[in-house]
PDB file of N, CA and C in Angstrom:
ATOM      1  N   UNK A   1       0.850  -1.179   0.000  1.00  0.00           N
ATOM      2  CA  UNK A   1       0.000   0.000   0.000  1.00  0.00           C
ATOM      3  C   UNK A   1       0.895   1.241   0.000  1.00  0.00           C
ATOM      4  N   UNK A   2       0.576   2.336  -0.984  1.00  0.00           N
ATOM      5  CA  UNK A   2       1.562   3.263  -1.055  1.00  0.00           C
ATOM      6  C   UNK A   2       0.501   4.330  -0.118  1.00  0.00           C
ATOM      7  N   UNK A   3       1.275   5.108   0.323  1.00  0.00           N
ATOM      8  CA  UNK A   3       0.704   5.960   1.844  1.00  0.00           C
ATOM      9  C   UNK A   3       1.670   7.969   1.199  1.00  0.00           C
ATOM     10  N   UNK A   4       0.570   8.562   1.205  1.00  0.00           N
ATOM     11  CA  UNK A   4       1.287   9.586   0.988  1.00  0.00           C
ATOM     12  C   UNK A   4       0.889  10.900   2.304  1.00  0.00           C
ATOM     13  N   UNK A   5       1.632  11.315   2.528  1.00  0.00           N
ATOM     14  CA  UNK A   5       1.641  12.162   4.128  1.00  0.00           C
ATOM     15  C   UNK A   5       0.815  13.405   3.677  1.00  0.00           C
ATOM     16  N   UNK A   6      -0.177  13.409   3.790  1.00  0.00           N
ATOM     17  CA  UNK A   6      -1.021  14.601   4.108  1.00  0.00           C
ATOM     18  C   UNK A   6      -0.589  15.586   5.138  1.00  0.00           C
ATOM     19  N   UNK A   7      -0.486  16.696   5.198  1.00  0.00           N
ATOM     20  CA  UNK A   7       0.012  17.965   5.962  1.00  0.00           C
ATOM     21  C   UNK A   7      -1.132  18.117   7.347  1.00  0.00           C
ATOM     22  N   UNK A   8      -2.153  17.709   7.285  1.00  0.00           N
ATOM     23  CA  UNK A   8      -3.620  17.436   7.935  1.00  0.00           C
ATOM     24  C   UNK A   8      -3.527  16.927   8.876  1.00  0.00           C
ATOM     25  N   UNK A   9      -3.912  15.465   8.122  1.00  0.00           N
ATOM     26  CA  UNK A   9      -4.279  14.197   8.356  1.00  0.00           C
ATOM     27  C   UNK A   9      -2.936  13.190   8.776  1.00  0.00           C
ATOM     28  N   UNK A  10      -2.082  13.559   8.203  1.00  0.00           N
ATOM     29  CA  UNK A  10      -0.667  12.461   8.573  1.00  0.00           C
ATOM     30  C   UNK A  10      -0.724  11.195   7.111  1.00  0.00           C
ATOM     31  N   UNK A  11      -0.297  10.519   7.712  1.00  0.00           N
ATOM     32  CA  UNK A  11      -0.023   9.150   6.447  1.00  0.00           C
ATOM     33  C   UNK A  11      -1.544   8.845   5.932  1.00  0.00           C
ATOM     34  N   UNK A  12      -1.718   8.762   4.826  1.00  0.00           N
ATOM     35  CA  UNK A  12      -3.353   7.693   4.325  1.00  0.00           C
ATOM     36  C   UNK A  12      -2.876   7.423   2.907  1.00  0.00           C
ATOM     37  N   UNK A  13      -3.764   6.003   3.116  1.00  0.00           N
ATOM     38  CA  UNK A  13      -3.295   5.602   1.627  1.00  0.00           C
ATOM     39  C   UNK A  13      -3.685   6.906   0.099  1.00  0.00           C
ATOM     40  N   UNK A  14      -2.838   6.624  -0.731  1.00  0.00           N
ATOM     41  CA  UNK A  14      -2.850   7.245  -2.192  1.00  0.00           C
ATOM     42  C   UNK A  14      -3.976   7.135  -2.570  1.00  0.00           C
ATOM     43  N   UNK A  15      -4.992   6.061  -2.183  1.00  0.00           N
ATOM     44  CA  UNK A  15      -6.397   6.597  -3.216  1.00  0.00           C
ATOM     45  C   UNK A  15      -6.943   7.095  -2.248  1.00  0.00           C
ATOM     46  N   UNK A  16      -7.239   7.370  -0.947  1.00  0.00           N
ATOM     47  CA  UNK A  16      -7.342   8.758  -0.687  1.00  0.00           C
ATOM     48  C   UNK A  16      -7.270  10.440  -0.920  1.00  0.00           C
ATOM     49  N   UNK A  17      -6.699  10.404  -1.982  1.00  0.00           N
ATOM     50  CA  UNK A  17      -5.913  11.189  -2.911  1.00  0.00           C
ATOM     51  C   UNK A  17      -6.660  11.767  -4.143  1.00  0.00           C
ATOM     52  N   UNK A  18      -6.662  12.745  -4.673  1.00  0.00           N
ATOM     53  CA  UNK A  18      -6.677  13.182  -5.826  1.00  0.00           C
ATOM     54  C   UNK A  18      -6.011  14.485  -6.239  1.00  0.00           C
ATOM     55  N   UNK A  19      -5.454  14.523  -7.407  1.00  0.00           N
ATOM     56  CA  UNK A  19      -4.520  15.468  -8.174  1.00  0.00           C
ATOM     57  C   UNK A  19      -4.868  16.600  -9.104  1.00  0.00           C
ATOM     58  N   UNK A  20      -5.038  17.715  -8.283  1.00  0.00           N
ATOM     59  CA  UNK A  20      -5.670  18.987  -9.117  1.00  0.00           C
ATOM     60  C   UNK A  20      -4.446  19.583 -10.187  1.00  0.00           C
ATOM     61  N   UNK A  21      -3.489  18.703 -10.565  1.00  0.00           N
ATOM     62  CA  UNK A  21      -2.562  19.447 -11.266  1.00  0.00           C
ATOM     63  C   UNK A  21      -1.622  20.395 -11.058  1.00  0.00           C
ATOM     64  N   UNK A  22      -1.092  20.972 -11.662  1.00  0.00           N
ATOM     65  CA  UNK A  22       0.711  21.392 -11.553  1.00  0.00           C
ATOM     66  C   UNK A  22       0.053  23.170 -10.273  1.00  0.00           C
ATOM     67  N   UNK A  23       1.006  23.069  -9.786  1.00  0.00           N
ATOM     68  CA  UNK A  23       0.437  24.374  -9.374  1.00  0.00           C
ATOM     69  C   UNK A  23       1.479  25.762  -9.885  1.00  0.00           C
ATOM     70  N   UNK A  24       0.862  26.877 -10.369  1.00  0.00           N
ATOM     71  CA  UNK A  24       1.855  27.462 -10.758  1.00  0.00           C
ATOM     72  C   UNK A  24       0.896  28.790 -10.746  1.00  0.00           C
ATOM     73  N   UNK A  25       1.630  30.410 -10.733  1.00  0.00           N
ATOM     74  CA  UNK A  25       1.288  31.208 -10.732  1.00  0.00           C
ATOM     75  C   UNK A  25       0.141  31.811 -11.280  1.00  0.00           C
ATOM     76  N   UNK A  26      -0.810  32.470 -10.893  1.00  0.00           N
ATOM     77  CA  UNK A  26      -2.324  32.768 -11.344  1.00  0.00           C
ATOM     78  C   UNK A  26      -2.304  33.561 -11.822  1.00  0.00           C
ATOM     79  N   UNK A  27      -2.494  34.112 -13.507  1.00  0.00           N
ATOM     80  CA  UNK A  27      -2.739  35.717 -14.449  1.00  0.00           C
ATOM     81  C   UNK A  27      -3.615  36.282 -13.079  1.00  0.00           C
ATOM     82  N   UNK A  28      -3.600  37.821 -13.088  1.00  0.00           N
ATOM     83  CA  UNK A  28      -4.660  38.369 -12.863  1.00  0.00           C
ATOM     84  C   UNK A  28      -5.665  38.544 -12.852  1.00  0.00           C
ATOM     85  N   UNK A  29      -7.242  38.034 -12.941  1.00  0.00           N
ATOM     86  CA  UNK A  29      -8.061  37.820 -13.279  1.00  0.00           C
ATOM     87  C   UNK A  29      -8.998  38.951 -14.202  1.00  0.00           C
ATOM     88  N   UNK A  30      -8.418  40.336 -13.220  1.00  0.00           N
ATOM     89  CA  UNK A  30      -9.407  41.847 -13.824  1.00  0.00           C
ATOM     90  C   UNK A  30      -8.655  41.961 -15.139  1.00  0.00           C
ATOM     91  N   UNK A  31      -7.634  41.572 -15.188  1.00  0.00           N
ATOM     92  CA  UNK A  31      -6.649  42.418 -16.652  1.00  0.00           C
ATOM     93  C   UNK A  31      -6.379  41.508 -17.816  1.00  0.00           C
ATOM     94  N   UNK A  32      -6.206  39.823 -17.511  1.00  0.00           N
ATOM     95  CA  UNK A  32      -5.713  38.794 -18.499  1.00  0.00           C
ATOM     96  C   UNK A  32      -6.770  38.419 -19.360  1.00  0.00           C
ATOM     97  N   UNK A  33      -6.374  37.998 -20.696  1.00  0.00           N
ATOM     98  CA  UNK A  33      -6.709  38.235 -21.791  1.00  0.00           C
ATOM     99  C   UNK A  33      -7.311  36.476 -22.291  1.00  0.00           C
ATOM    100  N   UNK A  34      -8.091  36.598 -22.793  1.00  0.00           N
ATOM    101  CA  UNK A  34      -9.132  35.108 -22.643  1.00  0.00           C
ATOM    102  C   UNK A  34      -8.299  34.232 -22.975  1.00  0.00           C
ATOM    103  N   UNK A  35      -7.782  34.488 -24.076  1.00  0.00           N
ATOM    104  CA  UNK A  35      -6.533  33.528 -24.489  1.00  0.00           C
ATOM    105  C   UNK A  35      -5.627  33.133 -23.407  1.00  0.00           C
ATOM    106  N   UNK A  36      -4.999  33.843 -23.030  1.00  0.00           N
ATOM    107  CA  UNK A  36      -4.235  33.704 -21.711  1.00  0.00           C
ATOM    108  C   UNK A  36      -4.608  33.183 -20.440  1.00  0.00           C
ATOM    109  N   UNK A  37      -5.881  33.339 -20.029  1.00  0.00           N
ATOM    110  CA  UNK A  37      -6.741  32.609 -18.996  1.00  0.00           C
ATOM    111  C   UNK A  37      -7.022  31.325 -19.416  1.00  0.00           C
ATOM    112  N   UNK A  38      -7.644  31.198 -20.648  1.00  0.00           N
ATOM    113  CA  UNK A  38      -7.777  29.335 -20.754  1.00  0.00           C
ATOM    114  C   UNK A  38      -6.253  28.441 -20.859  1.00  0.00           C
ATOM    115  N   UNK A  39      -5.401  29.089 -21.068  1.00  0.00           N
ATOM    116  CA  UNK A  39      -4.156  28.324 -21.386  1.00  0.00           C
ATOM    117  C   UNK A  39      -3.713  27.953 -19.778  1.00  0.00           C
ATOM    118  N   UNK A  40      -3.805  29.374 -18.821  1.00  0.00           N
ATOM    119  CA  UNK A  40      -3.939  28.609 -17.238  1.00  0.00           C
ATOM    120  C   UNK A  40      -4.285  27.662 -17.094  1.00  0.00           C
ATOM    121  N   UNK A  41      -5.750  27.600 -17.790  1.00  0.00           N
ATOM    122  CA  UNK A  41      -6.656  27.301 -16.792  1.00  0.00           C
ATOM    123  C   UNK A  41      -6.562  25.237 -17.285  1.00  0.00           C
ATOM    124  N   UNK A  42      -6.230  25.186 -18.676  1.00  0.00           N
ATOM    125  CA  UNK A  42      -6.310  24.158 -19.512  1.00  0.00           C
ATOM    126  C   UNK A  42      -5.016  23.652 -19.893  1.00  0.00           C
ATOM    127  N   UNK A  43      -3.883  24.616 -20.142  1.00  0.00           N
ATOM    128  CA  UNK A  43      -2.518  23.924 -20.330  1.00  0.00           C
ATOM    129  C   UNK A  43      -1.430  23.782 -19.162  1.00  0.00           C
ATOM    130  N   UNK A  44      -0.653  22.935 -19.482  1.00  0.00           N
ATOM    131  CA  UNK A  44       0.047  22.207 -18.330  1.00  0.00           C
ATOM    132  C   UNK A  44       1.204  21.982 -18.908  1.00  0.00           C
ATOM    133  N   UNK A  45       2.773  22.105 -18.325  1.00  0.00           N
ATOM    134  CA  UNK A  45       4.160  22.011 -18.870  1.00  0.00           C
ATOM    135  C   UNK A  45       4.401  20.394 -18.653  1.00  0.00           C
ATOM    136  N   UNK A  46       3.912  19.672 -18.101  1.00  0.00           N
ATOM    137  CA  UNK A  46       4.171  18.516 -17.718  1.00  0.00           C
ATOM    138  C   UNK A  46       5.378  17.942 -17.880  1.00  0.00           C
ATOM    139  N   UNK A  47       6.229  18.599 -16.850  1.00  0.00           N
ATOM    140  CA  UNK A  47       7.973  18.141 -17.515  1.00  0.00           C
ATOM    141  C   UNK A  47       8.051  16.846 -16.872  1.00  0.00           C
ATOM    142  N   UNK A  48       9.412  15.975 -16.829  1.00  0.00           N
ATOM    143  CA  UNK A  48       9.949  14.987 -16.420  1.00  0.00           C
ATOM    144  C   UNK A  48      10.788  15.665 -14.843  1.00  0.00           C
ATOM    145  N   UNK A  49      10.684  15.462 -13.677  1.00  0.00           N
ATOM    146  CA  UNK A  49      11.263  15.683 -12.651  1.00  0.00           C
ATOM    147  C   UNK A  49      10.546  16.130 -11.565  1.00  0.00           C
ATOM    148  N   UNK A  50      10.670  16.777 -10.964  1.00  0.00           N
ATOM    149  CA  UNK A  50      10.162  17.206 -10.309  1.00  0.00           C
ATOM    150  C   UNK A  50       9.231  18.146  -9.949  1.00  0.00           C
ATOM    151  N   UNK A  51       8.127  18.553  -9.967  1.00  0.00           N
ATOM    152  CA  UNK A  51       7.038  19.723 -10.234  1.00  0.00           C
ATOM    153  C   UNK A  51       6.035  19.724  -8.631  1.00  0.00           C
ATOM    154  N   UNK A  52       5.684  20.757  -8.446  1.00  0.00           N
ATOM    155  CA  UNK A  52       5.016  21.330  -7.221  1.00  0.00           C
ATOM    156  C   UNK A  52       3.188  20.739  -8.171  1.00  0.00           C
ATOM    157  N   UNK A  53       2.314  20.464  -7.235  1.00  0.00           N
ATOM    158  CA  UNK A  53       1.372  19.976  -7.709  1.00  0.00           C
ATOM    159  C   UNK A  53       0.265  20.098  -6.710  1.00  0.00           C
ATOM    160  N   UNK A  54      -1.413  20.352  -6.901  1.00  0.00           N
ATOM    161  CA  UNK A  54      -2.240  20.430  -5.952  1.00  0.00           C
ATOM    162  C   UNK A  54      -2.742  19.045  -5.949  1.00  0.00           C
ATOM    163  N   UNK A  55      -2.802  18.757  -4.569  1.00  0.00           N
ATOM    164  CA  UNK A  55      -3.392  17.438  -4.218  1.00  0.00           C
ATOM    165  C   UNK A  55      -4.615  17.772  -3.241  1.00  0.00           C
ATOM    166  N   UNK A  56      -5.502  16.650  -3.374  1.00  0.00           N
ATOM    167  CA  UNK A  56      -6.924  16.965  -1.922  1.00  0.00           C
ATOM    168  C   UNK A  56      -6.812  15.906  -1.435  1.00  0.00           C
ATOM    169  N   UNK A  57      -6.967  15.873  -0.398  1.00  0.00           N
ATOM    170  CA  UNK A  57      -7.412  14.458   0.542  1.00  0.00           C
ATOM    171  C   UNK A  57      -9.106  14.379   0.431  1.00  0.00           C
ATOM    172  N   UNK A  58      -9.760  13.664  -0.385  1.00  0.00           N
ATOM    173  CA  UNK A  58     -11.349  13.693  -0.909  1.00  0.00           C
ATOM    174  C   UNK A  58     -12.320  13.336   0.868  1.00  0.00           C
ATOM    175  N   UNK A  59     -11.733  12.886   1.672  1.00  0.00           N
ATOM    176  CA  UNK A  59     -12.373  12.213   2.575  1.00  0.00           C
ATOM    177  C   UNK A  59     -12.461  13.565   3.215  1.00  0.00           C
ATOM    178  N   UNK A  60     -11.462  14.356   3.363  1.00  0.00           N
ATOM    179  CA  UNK A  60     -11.883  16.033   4.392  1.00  0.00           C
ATOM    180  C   UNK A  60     -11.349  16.901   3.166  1.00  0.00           C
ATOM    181  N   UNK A  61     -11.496  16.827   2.008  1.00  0.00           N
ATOM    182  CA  UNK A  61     -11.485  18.154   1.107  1.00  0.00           C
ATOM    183  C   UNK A  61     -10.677  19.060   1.866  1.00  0.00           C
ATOM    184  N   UNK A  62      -9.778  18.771   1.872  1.00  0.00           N
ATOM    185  CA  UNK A  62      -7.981  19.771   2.378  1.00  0.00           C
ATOM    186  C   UNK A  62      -7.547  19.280   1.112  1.00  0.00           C
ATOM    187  N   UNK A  63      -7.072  20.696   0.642  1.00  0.00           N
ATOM    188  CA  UNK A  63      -6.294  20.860  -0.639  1.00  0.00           C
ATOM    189  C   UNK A  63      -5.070  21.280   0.164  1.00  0.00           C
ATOM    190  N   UNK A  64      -3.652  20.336  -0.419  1.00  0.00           N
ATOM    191  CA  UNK A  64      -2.678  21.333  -0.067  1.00  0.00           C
ATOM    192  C   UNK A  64      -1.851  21.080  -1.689  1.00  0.00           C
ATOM    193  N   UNK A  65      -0.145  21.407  -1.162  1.00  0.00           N
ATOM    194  CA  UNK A  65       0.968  21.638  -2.147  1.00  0.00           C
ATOM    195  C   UNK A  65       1.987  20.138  -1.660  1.00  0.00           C
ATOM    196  N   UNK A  66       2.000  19.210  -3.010  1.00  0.00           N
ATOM    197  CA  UNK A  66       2.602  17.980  -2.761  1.00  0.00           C
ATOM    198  C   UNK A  66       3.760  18.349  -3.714  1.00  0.00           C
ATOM    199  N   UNK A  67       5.056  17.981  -3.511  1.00  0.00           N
ATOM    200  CA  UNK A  67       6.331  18.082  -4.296  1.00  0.00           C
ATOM    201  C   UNK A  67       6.559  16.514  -4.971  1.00  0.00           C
ATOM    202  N   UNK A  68       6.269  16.569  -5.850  1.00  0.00           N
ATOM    203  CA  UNK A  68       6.352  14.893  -6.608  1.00  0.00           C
ATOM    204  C   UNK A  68       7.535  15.060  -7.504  1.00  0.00           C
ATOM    205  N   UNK A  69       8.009  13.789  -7.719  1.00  0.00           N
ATOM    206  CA  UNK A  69       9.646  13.413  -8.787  1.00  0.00           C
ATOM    207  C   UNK A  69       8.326  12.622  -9.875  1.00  0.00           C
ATOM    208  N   UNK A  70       8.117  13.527 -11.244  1.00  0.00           N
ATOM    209  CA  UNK A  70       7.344  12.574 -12.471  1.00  0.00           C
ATOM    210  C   UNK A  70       8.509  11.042 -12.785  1.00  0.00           C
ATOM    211  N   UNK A  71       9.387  11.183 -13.069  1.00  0.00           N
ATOM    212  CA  UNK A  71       9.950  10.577 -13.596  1.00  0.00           C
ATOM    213  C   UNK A  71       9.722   9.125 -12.479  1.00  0.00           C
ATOM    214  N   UNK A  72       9.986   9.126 -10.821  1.00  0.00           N
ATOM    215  CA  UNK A  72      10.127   8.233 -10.081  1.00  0.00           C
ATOM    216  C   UNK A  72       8.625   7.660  -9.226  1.00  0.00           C
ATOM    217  N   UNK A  73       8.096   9.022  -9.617  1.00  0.00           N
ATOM    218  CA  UNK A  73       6.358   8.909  -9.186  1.00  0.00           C
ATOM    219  C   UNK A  73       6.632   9.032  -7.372  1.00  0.00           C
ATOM    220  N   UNK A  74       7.379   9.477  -6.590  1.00  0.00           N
ATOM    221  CA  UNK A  74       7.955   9.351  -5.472  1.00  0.00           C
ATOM    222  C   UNK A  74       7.490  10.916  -5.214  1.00  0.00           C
ATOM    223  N   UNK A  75       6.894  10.931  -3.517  1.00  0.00           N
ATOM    224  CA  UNK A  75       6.332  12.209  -3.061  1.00  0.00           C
ATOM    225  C   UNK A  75       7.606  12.821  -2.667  1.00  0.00           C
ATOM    226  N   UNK A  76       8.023  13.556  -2.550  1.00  0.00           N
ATOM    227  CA  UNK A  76       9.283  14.230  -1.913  1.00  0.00           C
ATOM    228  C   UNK A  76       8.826  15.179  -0.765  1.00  0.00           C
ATOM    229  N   UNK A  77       7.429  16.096  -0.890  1.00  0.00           N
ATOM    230  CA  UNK A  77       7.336  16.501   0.288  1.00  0.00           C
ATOM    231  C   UNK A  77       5.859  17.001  -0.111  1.00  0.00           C
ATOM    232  N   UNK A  78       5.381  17.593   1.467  1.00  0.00           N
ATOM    233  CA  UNK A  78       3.897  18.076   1.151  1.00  0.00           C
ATOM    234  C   UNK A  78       3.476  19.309   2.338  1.00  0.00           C
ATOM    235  N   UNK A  79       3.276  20.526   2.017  1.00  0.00           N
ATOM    236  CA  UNK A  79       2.911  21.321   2.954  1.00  0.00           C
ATOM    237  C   UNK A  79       2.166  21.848   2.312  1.00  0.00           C
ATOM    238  N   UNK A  80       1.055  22.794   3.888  1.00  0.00           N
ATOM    239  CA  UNK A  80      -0.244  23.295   3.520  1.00  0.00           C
ATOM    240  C   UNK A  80       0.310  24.625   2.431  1.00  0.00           C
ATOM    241  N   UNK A  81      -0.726  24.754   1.475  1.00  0.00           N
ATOM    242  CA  UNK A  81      -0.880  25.908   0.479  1.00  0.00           C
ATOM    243  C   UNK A  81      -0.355  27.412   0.920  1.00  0.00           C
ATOM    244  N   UNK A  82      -0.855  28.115   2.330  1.00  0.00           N
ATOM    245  CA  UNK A  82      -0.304  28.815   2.589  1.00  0.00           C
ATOM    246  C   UNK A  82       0.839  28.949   2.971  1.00  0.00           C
ATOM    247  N   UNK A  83       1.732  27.996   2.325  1.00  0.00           N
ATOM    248  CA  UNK A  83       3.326  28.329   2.060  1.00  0.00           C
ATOM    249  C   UNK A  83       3.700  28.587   0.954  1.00  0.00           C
ATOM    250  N   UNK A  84       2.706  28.672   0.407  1.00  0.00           N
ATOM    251  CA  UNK A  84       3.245  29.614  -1.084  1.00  0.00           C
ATOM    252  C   UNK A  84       2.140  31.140  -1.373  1.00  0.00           C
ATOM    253  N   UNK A  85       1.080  30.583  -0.968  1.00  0.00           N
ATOM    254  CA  UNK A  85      -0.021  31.344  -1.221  1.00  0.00           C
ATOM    255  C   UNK A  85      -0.243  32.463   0.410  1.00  0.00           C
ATOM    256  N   UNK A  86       0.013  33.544   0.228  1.00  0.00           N
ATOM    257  CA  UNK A  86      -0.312  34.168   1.050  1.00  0.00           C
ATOM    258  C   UNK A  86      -1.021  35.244   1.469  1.00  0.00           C
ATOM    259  N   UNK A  87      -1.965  35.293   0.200  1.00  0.00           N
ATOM    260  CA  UNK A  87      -3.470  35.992   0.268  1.00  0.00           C
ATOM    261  C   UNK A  87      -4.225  35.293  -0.460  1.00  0.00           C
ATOM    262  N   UNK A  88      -5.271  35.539  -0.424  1.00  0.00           N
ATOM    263  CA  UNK A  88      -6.271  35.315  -0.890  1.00  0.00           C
ATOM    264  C   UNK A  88      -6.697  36.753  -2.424  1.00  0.00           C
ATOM    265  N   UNK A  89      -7.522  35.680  -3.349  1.00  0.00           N
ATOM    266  CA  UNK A  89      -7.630  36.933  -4.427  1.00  0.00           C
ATOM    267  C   UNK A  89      -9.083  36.638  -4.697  1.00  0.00           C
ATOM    268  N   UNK A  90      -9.458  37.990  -5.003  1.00  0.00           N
ATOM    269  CA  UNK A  90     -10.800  38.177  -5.285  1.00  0.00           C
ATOM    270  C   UNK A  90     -11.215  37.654  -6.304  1.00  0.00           C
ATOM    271  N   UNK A  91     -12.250  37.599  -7.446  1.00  0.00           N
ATOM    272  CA  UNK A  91     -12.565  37.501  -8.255  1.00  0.00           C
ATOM    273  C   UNK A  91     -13.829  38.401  -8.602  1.00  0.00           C
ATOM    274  N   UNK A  92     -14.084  38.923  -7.508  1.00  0.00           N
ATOM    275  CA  UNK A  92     -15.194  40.137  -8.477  1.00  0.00           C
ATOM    276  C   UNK A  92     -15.599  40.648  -7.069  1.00  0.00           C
ATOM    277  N   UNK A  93     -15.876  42.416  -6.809  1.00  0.00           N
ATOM    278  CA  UNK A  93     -16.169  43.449  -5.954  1.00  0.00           C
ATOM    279  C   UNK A  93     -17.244  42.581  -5.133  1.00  0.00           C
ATOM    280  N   UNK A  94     -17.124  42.980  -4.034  1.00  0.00           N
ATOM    281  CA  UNK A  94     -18.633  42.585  -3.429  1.00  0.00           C
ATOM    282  C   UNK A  94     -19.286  43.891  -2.853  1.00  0.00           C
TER     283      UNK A  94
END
């Protein structure tokens, strides 16, 4: 059973798991250009090595930031989101 360490929860097995994809810097939302927003939102560099990636634990919906090796499929590390993310962004006035 492969067991990947949730930042949360501690060890649970991998299909516990699901993979929201590469995580990487967000266009602006008020200013970026449609073209440029779907390519966020839809394209992905998918290199060979190592890439920062959003993972959820589906059983308590905690999204955090998992550090995976593509090439070895091996977790290397996993901390909560607000270690990269340190505001929050709007998406429209309230």
């Amino acid at each position: 059973m492969k067991l990947m360490p949730c930042p949360l929860n501690g060890p649970r097995n991998i299909q516990e798991f699901v993979c929201g994809g590469e995580v990487h810097v967000m266009p602006d939302p008020r200013t970026v250009s449609d073209e440029a927003w779907a390519s966020h939102v839809f394209l992905q560099d998918n290199p060979a090595g190592v890439v920062r990636e959003w993972w959820c634990h589906v059983a308590t919906s905690y999204w955090f930031i998992a550090e995976r090796n593509t090439v070895t499929d091996e977790i290397l590390r996993t901390y909560p989101a607000a270690e990269v993310f340190a505001k929050r962004v709007e998406f429209a006035e309230r």
